[in-house]
C-alpha atoms as a PDB file:
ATOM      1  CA  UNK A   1     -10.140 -81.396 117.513  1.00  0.00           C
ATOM      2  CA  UNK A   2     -13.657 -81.055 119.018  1.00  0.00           C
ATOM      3  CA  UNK A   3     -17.118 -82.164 118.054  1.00  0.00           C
ATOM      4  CA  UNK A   4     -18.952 -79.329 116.672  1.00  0.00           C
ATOM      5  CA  UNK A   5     -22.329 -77.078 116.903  1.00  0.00           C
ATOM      6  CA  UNK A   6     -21.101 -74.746 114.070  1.00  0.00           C
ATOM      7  CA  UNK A   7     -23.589 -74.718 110.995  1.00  0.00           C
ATOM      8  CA  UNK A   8     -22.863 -77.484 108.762  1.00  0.00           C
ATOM      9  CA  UNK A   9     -20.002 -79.334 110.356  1.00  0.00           C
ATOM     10  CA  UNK A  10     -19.023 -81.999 112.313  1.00  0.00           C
ATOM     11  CA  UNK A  11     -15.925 -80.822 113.953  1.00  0.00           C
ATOM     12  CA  UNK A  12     -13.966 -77.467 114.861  1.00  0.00           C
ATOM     13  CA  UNK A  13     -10.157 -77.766 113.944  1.00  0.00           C
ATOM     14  CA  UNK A  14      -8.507 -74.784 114.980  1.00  0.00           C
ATOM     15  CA  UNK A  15      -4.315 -74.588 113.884  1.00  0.00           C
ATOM     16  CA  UNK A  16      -4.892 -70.926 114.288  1.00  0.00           C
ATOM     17  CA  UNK A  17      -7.008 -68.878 117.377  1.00  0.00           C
ATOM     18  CA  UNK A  18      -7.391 -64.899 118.099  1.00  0.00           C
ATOM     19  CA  UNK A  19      -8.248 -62.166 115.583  1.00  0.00           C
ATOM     20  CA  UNK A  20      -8.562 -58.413 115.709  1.00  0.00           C
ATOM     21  CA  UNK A  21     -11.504 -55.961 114.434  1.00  0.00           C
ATOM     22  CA  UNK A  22     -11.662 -55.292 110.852  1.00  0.00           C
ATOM     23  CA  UNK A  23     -15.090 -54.108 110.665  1.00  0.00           C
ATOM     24  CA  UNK A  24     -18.428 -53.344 112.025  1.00  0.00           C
ATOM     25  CA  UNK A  25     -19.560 -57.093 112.348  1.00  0.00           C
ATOM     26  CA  UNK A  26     -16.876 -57.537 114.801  1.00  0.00           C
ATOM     27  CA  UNK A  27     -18.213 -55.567 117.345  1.00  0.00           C
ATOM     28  CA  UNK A  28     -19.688 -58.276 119.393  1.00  0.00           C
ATOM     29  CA  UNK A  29     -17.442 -60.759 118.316  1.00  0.00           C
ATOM     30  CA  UNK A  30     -18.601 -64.356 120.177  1.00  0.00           C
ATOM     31  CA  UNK A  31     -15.158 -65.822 119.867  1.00  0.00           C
ATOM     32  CA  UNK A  32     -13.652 -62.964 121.869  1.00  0.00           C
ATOM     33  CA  UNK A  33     -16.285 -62.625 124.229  1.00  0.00           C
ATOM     34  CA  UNK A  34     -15.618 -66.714 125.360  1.00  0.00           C
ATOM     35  CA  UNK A  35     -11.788 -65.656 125.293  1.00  0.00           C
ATOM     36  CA  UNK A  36     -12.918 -62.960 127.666  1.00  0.00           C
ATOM     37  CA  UNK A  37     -14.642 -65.756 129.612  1.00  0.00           C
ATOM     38  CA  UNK A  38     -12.163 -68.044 129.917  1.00  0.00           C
ATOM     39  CA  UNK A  39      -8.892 -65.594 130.055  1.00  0.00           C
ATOM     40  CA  UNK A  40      -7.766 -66.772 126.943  1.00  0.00           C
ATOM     41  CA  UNK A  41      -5.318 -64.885 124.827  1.00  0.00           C
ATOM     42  CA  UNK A  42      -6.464 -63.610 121.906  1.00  0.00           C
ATOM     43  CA  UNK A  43      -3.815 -62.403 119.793  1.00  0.00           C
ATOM     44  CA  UNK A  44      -3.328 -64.315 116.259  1.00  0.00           C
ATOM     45  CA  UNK A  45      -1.663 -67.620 117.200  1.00  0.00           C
ATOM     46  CA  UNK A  46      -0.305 -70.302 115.222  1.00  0.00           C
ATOM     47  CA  UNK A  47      -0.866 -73.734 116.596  1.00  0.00           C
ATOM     48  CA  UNK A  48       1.350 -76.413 114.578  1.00  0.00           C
ATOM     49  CA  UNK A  49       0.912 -79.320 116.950  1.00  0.00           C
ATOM     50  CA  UNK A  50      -2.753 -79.123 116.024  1.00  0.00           C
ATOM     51  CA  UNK A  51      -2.355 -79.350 111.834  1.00  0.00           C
ATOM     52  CA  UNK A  52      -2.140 -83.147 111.855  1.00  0.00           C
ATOM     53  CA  UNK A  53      -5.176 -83.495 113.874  1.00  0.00           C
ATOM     54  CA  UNK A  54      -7.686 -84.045 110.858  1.00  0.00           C
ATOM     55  CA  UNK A  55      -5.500 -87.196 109.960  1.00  0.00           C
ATOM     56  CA  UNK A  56      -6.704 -88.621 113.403  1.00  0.00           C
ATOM     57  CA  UNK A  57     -10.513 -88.683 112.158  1.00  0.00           C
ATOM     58  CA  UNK A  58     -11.133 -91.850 110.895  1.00  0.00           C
ATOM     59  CA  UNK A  59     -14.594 -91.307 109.418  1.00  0.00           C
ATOM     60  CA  UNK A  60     -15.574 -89.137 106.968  1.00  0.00           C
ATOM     61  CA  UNK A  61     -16.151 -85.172 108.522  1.00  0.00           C
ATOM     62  CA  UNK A  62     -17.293 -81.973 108.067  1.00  0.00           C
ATOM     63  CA  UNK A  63     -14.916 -79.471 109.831  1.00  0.00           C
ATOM     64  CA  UNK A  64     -14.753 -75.817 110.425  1.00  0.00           C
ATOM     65  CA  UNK A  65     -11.664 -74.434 110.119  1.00  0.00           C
ATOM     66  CA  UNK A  66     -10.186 -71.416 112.645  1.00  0.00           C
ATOM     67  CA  UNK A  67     -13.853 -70.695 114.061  1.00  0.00           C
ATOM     68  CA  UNK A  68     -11.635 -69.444 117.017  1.00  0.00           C
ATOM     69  CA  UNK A  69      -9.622 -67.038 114.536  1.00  0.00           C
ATOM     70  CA  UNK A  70      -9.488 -66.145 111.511  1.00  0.00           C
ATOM     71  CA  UNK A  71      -6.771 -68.403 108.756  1.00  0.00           C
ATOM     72  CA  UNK A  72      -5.411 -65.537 106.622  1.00  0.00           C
ATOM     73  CA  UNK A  73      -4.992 -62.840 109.612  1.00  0.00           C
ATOM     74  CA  UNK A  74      -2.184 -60.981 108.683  1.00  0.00           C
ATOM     75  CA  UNK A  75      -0.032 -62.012 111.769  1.00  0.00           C
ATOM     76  CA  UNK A  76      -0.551 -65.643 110.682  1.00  0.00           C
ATOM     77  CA  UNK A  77       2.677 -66.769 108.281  1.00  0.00           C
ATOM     78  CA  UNK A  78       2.177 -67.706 104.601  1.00  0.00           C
ATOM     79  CA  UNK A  79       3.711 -70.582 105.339  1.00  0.00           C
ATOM     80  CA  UNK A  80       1.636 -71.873 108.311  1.00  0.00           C
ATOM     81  CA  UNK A  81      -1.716 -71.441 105.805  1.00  0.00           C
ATOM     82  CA  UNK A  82       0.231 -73.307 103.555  1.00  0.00           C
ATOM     83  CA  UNK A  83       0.965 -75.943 105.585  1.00  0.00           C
ATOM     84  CA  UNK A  84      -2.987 -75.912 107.177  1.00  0.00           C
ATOM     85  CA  UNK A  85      -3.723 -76.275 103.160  1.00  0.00           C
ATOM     86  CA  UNK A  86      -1.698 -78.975 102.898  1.00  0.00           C
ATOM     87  CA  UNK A  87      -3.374 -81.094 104.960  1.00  0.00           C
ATOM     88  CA  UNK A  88      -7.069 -80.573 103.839  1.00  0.00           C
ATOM     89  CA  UNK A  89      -5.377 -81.571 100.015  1.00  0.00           C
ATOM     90  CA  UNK A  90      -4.250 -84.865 101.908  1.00  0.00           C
ATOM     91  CA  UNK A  91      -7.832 -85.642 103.579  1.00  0.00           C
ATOM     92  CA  UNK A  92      -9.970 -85.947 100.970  1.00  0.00           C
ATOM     93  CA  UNK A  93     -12.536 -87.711 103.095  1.00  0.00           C
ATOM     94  CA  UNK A  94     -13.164 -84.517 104.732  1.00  0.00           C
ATOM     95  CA  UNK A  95     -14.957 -81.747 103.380  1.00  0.00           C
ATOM     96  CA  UNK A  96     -13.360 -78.327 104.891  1.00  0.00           C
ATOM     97  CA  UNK A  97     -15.273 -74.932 105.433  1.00  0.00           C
ATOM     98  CA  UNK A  98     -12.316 -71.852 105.652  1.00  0.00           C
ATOM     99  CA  UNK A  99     -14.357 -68.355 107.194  1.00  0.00           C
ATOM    100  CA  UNK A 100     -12.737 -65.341 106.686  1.00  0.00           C
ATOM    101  CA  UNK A 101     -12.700 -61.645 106.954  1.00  0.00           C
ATOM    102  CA  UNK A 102      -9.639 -61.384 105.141  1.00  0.00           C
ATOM    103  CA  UNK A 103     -11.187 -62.250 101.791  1.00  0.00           C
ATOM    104  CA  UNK A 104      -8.057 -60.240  99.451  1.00  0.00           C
ATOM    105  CA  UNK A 105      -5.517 -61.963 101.424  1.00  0.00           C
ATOM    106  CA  UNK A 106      -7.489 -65.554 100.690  1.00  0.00           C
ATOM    107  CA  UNK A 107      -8.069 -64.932  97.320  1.00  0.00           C
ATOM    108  CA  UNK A 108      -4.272 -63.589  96.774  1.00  0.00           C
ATOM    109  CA  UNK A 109      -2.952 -66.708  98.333  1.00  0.00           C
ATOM    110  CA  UNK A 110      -4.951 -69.201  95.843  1.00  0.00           C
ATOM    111  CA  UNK A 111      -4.884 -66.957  92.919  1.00  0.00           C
ATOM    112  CA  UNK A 112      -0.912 -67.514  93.481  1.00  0.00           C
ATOM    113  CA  UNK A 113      -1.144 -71.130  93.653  1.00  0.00           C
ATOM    114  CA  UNK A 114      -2.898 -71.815  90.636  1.00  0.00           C
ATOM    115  CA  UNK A 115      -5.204 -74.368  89.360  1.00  0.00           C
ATOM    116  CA  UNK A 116      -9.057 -75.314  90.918  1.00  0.00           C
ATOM    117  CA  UNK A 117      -8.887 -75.582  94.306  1.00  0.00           C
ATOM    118  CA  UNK A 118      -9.649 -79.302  95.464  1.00  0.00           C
ATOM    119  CA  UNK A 119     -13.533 -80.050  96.065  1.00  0.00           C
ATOM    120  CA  UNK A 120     -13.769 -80.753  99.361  1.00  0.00           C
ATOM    121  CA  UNK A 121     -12.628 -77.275 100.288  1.00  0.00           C
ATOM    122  CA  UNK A 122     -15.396 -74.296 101.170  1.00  0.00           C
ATOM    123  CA  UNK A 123     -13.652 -71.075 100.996  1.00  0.00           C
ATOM    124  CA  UNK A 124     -16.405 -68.419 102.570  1.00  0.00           C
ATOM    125  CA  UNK A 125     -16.303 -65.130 103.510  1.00  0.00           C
ATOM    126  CA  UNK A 126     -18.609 -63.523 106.364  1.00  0.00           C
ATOM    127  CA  UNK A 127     -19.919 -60.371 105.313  1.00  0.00           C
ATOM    128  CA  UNK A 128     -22.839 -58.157 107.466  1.00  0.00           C
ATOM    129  CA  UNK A 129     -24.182 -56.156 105.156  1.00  0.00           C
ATOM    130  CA  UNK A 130     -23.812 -54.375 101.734  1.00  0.00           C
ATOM    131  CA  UNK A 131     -20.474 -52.488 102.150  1.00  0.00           C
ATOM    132  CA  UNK A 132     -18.670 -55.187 103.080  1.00  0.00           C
ATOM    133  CA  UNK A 133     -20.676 -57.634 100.399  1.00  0.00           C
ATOM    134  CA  UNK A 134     -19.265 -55.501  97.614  1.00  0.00           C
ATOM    135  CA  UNK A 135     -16.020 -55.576  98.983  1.00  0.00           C
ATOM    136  CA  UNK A 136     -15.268 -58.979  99.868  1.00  0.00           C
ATOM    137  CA  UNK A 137     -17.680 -61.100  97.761  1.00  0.00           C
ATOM    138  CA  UNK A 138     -14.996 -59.736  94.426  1.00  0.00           C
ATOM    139  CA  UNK A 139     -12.397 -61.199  95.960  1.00  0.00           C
ATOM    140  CA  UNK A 140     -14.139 -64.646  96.815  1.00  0.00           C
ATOM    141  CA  UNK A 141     -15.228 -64.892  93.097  1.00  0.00           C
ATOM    142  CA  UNK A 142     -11.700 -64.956  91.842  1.00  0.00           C
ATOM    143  CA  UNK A 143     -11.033 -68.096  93.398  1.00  0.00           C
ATOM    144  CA  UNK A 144     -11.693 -71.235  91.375  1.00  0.00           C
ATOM    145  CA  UNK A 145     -13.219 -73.529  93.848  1.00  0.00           C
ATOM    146  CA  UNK A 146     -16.461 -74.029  95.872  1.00  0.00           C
ATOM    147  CA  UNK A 147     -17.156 -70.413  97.342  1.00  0.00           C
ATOM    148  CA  UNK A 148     -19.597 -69.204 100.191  1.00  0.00           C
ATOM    149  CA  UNK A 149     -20.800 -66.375 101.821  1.00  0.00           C
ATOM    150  CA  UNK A 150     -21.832 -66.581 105.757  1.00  0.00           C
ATOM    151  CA  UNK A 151     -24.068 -63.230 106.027  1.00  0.00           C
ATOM    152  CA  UNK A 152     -23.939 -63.235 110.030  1.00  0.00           C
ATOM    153  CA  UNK A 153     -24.092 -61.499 112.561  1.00  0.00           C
ATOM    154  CA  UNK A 154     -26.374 -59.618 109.776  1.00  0.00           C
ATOM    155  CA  UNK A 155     -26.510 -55.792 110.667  1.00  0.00           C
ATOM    156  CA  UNK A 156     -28.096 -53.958 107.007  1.00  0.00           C
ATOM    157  CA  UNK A 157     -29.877 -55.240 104.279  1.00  0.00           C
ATOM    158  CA  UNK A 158     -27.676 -57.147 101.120  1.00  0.00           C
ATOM    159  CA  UNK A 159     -28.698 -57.018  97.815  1.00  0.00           C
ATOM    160  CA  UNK A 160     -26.486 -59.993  96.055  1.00  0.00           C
ATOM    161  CA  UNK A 161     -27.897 -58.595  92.347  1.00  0.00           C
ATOM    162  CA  UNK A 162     -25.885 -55.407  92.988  1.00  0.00           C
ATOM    163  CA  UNK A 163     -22.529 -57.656  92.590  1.00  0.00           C
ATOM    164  CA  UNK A 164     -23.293 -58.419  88.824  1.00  0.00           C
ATOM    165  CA  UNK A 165     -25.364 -61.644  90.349  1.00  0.00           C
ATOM    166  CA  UNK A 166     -22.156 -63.483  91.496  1.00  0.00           C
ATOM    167  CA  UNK A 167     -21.784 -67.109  91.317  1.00  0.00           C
ATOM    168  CA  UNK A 168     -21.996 -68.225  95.277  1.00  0.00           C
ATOM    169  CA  UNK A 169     -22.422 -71.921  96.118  1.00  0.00           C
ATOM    170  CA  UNK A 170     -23.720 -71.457  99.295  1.00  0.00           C
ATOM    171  CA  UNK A 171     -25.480 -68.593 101.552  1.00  0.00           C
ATOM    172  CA  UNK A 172     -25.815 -68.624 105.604  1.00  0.00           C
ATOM    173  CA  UNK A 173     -27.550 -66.590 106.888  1.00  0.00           C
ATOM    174  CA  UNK A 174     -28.154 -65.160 110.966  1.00  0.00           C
ATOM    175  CA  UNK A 175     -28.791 -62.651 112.861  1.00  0.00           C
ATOM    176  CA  UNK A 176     -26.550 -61.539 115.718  1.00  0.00           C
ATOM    177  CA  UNK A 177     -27.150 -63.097 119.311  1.00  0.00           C
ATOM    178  CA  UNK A 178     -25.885 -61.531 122.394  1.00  0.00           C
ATOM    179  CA  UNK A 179     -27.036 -58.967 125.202  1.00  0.00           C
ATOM    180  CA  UNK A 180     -26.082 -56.003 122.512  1.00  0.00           C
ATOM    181  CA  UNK A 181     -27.669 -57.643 119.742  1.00  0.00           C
ATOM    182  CA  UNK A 182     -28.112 -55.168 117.144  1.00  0.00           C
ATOM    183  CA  UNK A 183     -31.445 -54.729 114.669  1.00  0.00           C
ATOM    184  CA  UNK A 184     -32.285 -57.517 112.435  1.00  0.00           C
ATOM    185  CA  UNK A 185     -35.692 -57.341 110.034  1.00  0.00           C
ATOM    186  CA  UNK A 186     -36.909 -60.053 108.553  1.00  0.00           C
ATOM    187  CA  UNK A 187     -36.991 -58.550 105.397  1.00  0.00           C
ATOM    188  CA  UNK A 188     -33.655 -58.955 104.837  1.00  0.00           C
ATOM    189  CA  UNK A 189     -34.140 -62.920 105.449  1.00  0.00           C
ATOM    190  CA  UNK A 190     -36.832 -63.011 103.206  1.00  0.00           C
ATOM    191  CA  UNK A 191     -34.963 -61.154 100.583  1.00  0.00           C
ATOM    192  CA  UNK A 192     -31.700 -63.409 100.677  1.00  0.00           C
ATOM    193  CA  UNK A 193     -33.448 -66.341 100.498  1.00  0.00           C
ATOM    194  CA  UNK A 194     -35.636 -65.079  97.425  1.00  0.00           C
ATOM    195  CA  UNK A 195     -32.429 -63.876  95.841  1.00  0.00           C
ATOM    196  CA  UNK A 196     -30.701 -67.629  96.442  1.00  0.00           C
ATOM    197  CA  UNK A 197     -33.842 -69.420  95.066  1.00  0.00           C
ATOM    198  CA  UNK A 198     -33.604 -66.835  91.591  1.00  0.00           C
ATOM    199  CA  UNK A 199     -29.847 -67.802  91.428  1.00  0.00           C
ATOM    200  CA  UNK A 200     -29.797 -71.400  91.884  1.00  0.00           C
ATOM    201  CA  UNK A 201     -27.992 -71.279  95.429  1.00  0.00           C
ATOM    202  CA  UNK A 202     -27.644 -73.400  98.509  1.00  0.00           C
ATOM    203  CA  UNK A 203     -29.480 -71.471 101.593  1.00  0.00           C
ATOM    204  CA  UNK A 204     -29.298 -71.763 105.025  1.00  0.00           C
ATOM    205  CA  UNK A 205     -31.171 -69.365 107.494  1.00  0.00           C
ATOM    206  CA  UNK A 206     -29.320 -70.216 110.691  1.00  0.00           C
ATOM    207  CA  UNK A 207     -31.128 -68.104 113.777  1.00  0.00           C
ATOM    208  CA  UNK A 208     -33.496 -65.282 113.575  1.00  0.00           C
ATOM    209  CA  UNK A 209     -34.711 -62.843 116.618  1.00  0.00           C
ATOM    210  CA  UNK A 210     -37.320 -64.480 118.921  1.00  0.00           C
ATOM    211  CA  UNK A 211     -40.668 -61.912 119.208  1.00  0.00           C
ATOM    212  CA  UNK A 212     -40.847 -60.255 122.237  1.00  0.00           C
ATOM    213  CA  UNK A 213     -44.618 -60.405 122.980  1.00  0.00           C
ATOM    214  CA  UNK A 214     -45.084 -59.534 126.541  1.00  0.00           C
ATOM    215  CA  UNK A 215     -43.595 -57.272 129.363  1.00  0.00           C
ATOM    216  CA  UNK A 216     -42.820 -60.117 131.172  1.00  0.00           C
ATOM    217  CA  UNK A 217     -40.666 -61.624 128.508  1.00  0.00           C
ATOM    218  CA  UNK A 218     -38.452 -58.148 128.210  1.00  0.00           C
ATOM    219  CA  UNK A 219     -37.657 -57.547 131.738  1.00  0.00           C
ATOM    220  CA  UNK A 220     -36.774 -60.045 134.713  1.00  0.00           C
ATOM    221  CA  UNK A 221     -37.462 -60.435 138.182  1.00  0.00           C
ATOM    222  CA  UNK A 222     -34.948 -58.294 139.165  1.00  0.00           C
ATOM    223  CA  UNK A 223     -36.216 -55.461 136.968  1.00  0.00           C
ATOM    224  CA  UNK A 224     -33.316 -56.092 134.414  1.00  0.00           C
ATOM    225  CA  UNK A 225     -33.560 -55.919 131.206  1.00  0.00           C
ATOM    226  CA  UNK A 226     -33.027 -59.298 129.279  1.00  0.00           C
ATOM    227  CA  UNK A 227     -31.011 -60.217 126.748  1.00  0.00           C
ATOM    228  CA  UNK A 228     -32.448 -60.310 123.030  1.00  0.00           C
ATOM    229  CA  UNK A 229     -33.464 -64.136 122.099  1.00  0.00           C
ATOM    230  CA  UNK A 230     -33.091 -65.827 118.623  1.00  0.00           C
ATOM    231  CA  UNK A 231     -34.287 -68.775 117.113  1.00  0.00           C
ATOM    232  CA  UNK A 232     -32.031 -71.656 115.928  1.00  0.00           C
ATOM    233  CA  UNK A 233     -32.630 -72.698 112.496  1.00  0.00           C
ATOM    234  CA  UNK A 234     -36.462 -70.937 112.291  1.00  0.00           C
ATOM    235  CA  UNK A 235     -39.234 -71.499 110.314  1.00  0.00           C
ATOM    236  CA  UNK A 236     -39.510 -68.615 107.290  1.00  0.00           C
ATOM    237  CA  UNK A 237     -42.734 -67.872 106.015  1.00  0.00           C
ATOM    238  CA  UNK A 238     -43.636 -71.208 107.617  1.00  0.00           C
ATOM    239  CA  UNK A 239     -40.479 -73.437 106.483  1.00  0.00           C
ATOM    240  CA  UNK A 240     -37.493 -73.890 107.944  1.00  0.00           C
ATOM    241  CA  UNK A 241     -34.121 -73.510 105.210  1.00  0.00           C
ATOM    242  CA  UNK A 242     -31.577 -75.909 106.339  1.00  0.00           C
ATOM    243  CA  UNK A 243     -30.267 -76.724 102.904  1.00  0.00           C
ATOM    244  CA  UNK A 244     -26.277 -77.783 102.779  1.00  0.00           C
ATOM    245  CA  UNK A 245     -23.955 -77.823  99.238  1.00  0.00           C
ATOM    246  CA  UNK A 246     -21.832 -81.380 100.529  1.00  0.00           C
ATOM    247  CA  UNK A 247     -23.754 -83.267  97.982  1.00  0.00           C
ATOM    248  CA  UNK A 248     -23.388 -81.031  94.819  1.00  0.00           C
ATOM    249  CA  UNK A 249     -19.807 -80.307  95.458  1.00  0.00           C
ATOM    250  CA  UNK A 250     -18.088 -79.658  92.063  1.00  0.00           C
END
């Protein structure tokens, strides 16, 4: 288990790595990219000898869970989340954040087990923009337990009052990053946030795009084009919205 840049947490503890496309937000997917890097595999893999490794942490930690994959991907056994489960129920000390893409197949899965799911659990589900917002963010809010939504890489506008104002603990919120970085207006920031203020809702605004002010800061030396920049955890309308749910966990 590593130390960990990943909004919110501590640590990265990954018992499963590799995903495949679902949707439109995968198309410039950072985790594959590194595997690209690195010549990693990237099919769906299971990784038992890594499930005990939150045990090992002897202070309290916040730690991502499969940022390298994606839990409930369908070529991951029921039994293998089961067992991952298991051992964020036995380490209470920890407080657990579970993406996904896969928000039925989440929901399914705790719906089956029954009862609240323990409080130091964050089950979230990244969505990019209103199609997929009104298709996953249902499924998340059948789950009785502290529920997300990470609204990155961002690619359309989302308008959270069109889901019947849904009860979300948490928002994050990003733009993508990356030489193909697609369109991101600040609108949308400024609308999220606005909509997480009306409903009482933790919000974080993770990166925005930088502004491009001169010719010089477009194209390089060698008469390339650069990549699109972004800023880490920037100011909105003058203030910066770094606000995390760990302390009014219910």
């Amino acid at each position: 288990m590593n130390r960990s840049n990943i909004t919110g947490a501590t640590h990265a503890w990954n018992p499963v790595t590799g995903c495949s496309p679902v949707s439109e937000g995968c198309a410039n997917c950072w985790s594959a990219a590194l595997h690209r890097r690195w010549r990693w595999d990237f099919t769906p893999t299971e990784h038992p000898e890594r499930l005990d490794q939150p045990l090992r942490l002897r202070k309290p930690a916040v730690i991502a869970v499969a940022c390298l994959g994606d839990l409930f991907h369908e070529r991951i056994r029921d039994d293998f989340i089961l067992a991952a489960f298991a051992f964020m129920v036995r380490c209470p000390q920890h407080i657990f954040v579970v993406p996904t893409k896969r928000a039925k197949r989440m929901a399914d899965m705790l719906e089956a087990m029954g009862g609240p799911s323990p409080a130091n659990v964050w089950w979230m589900v990244s969505v990019e923009d209103q199609e997929r917002a009104e298709e996953r963010v249902p499924e998340l809010l059948r789950i009785r337990g502290c529920t997300g939504v990470s609204l990155e890489p961002q690619i359309g506008p989302v308008d959270f009052n069109a889901l019947d104002r849904p009860r979300i603990g948490w928002v994050i919120q990003g733009c993508e990053s990356g030489p193909r970085r697609r369109p991101f207006d600040i609108g949308w920031a400024q609308s999220v946030r606005d909509q997480c203020a009306a409903a009482g809702c933790t919000y974080y605004l993770k990166q925005m795009p930088a502004e491009m002010r001169t010719t010089s800061d477009i194209w390089s030396s060698n008469g390339r084009r650069k990549a699109p920049s972004v800023i880490e955890k920037p100011a909105l309308d003058g203030r910066q919205h770094l606000d995390l749910p760990w302390e009014v966990r219910s």
